[in-house]
Protein backbone atom coordinates (compact mmCIF):
# COMPACT_ATOMS: atom_id res chain seq x y z
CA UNK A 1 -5.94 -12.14 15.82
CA UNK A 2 -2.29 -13.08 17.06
CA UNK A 3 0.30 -10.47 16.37
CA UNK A 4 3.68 -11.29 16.01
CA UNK A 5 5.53 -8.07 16.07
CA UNK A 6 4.95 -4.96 17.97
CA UNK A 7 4.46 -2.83 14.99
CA UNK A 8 1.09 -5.09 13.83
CA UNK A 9 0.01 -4.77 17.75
CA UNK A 10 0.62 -0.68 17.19
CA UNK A 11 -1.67 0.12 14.09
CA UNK A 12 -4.68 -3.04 15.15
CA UNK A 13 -5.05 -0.99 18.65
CA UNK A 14 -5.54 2.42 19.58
CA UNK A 15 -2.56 4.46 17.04
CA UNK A 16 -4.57 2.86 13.87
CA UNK A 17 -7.80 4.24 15.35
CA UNK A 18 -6.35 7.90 15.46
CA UNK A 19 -4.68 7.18 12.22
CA UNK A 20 -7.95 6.24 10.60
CA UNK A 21 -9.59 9.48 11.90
CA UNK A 22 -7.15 11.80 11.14
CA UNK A 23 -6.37 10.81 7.37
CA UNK A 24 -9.50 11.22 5.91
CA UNK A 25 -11.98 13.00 3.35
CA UNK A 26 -12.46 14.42 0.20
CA UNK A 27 -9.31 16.76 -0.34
CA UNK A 28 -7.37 13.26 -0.19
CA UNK A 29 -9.46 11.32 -1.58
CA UNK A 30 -8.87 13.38 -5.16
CA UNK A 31 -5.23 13.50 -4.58
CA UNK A 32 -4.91 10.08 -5.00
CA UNK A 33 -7.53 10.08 -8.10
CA UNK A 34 -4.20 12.08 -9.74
CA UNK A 35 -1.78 9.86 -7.67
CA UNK A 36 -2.62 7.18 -9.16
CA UNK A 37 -3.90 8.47 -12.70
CA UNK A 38 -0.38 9.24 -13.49
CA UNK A 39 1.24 6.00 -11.56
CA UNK A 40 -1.50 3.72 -13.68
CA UNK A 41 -0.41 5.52 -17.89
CA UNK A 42 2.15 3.12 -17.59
CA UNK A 43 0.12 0.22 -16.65
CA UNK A 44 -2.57 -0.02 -19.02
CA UNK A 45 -5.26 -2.72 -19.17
CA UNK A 46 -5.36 -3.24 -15.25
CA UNK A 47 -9.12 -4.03 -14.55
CA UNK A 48 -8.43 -5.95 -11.06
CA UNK A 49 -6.19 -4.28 -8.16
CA UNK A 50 -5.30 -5.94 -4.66
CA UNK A 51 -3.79 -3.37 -1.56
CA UNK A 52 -2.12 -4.74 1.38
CA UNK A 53 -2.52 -2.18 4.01
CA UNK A 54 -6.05 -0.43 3.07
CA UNK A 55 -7.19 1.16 6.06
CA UNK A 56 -10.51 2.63 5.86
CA UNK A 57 -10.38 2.79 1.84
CA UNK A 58 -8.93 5.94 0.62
CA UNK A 59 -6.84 4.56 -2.24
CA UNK A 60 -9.40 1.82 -3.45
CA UNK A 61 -11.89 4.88 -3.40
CA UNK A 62 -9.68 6.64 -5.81
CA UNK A 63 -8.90 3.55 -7.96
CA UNK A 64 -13.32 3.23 -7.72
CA UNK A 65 -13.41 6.87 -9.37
CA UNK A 66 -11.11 6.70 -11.94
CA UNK A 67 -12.64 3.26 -13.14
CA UNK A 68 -15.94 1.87 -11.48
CA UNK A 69 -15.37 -1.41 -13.15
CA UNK A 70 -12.05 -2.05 -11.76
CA UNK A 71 -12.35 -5.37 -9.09
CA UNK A 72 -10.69 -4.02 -6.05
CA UNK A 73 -9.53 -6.17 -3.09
CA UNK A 74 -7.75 -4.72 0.47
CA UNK A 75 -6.28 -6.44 3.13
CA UNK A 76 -6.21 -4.29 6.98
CA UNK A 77 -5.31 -5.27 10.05
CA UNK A 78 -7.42 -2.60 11.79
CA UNK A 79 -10.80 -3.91 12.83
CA UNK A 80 -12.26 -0.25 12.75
CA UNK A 81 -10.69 0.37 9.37
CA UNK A 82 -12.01 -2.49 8.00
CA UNK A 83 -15.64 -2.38 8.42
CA UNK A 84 -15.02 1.54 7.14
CA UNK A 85 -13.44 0.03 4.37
CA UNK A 86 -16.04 -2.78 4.10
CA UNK A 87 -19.24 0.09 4.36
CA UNK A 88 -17.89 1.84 0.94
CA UNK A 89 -19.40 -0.89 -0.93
CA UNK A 90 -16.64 -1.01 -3.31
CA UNK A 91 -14.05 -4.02 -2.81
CA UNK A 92 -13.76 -7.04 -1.10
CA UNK A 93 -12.12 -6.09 2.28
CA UNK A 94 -9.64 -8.88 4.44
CA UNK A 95 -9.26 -8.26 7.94
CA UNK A 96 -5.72 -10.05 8.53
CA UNK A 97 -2.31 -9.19 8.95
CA UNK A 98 0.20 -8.82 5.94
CA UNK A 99 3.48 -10.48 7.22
CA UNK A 100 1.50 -13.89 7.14
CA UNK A 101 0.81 -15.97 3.93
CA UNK A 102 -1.88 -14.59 2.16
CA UNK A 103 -3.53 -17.62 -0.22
CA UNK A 104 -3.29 -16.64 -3.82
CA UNK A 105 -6.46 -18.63 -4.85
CA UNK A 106 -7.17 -15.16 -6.72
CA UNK A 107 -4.77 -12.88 -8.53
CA UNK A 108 -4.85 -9.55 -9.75
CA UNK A 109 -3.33 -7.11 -12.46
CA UNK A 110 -1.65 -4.75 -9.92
CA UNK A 111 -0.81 -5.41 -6.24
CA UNK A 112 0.73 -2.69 -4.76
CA UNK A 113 0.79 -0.91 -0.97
CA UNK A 114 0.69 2.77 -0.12
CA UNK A 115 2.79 4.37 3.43
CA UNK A 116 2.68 0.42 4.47
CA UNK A 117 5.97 -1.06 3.99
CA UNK A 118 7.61 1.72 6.05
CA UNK A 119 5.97 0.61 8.82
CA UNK A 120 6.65 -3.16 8.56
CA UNK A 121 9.72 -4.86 10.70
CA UNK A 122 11.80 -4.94 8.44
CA UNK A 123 12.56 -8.98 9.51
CA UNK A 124 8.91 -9.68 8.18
CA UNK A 125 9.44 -7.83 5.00
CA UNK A 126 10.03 -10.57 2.71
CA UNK A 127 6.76 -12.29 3.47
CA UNK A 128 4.84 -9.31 2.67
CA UNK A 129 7.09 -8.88 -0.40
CA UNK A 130 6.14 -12.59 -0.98
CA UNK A 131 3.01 -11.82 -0.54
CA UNK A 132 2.65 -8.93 -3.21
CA UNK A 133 4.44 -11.16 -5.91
CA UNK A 134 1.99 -13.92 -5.57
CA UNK A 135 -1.11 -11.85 -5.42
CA UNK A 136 0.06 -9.85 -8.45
CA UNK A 137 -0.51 -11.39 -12.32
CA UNK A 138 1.31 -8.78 -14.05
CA UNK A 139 2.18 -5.45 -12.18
CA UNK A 140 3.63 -4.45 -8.62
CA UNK A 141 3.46 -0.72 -7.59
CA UNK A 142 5.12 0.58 -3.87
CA UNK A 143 4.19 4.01 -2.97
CA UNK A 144 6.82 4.94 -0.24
CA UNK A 145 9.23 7.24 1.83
CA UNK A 146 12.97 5.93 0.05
CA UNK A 147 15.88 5.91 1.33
CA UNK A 148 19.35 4.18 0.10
CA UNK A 149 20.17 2.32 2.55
CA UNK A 150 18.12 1.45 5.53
CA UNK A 151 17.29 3.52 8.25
CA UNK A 152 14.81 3.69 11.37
CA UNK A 153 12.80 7.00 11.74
CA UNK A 154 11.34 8.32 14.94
CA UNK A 155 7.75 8.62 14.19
CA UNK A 156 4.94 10.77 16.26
CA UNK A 157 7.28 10.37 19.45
CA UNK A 158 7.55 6.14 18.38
CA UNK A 159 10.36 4.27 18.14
CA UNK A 160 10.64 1.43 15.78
CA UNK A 161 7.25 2.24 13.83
CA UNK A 162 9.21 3.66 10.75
CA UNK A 163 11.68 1.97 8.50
CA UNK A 164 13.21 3.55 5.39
CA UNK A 165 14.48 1.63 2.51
CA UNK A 166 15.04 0.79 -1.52
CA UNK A 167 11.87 -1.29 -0.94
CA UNK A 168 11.26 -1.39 -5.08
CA UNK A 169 15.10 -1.97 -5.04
CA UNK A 170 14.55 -5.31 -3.25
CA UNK A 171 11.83 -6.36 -4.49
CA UNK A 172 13.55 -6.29 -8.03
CA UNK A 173 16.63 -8.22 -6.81
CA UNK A 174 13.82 -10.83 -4.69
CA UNK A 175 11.90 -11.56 -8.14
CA UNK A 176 13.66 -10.28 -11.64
CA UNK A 177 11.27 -7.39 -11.32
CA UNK A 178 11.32 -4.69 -14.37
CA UNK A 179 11.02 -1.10 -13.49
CA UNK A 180 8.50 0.28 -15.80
CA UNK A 181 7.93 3.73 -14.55
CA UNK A 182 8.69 6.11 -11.40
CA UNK A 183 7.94 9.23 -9.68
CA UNK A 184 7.77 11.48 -6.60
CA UNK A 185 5.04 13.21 -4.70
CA UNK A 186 5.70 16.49 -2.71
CA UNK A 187 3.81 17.30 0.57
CA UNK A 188 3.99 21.31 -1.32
CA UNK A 189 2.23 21.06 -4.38
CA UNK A 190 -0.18 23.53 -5.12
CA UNK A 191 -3.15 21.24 -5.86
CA UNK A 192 -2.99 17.86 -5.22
CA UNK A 193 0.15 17.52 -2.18
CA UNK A 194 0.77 14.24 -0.94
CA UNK A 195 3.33 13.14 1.50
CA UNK A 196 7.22 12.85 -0.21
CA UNK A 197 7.29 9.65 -1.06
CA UNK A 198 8.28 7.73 -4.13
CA UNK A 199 6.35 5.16 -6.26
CA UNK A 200 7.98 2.76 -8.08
CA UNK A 201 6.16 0.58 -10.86
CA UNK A 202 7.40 -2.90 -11.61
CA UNK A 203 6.37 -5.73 -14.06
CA UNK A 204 7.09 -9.45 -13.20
CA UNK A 205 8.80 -11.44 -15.64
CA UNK A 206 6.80 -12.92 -18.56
């Protein structure tokens, strides 16, 4: 595969790897079962889902457990991720990068990413945003650390691996995206903490 940014070379090599091994197991896995139970009341009726950025499956697990009949599709530009991701059994797994085109031969009821876009050049983030609006039939959902205005984040000793933004803000203003519903998760709650981020769940136009 032929990266064109250094962020894309970062998470395919060695930094996904320890990524992959040190966000994992059970205690997240039902996190996001609540995660997402409360960002999916608004969006009723979604039986197909697409994720750009899946890594080794957590979130499609947790979309699997709330509803075993939902079709569930990931895209991962980590080799080791993705045959994790593929070994669950549960979705159909792409092993490509997200900044390129990504044929919409198939599309789904939700697209949404999870801790993805902040880690995207922000030069390439139109053609994932691109991307998301063409997979999606109906609903797009970003799960992600906001900020205002944009701003680069030192992250684990990196430079230029973090980028804060109104991604759901832009994405609106790219497409005539409606905000249907919106919330924020704490790293300190007492049962099911995730990191502080905030989702945002938009509708495309009819």
């Amino acid at each position: 595969m032929t990266f064109k940014t250094d962020q894309e070379a970062f998470w395919a090599g060695g930094f996904g790897d320890e990524y992959a091994s040190r966000n994992q197991g059970e205690t997240l896995i039902t996190s996001n079962v609540v995660l997402f139970g409360n960002m999916l009341r608004s969006a009723p009726g979604v039986r197909s889902v697409v994720e750009l950025g899946c890594n080794i499956g957590l979130n499609l697990q947790a979309l699997n457990r709330i509803d075993p009949e939902i079709a569930l599709c990931g895209y991962e530009i980590n080799g080791n991720a993705v045959q994790k991701a593929r070994d669950l059994g549960i979705a159909e797994i792409h092993h490509q990068t997200i900044i390129e085109a990504i044929p919409a031969a198939t599309t789904y009821d939700l697209a949404f990413t999870k801790g993805v876009l902040i880690h995207i050049h922000p030069d390439e983030l139109p053609r994932v945003y691109d991307n998301l609006f063409a997979l999606s039939r109906r609903y797009i959902l970003v799960c992600e650390y906001y900020n205002p205005s944009p701003v680069t984040v030192n992250y684990r000793g990196n430079a230029d691996r973090l980028f804060k933004r109104d991604f759901a803000g832009e994405l609106m203003d790219r497409f005539g995206l409606s905000l249907v519903d919106y919330g924020f998760t704490y790293r300190r709650d007492n049962y099911f903490p995730q990191d502080d981020c905030n989702w945002f769940l938009l509708e495309k136009p009819l």
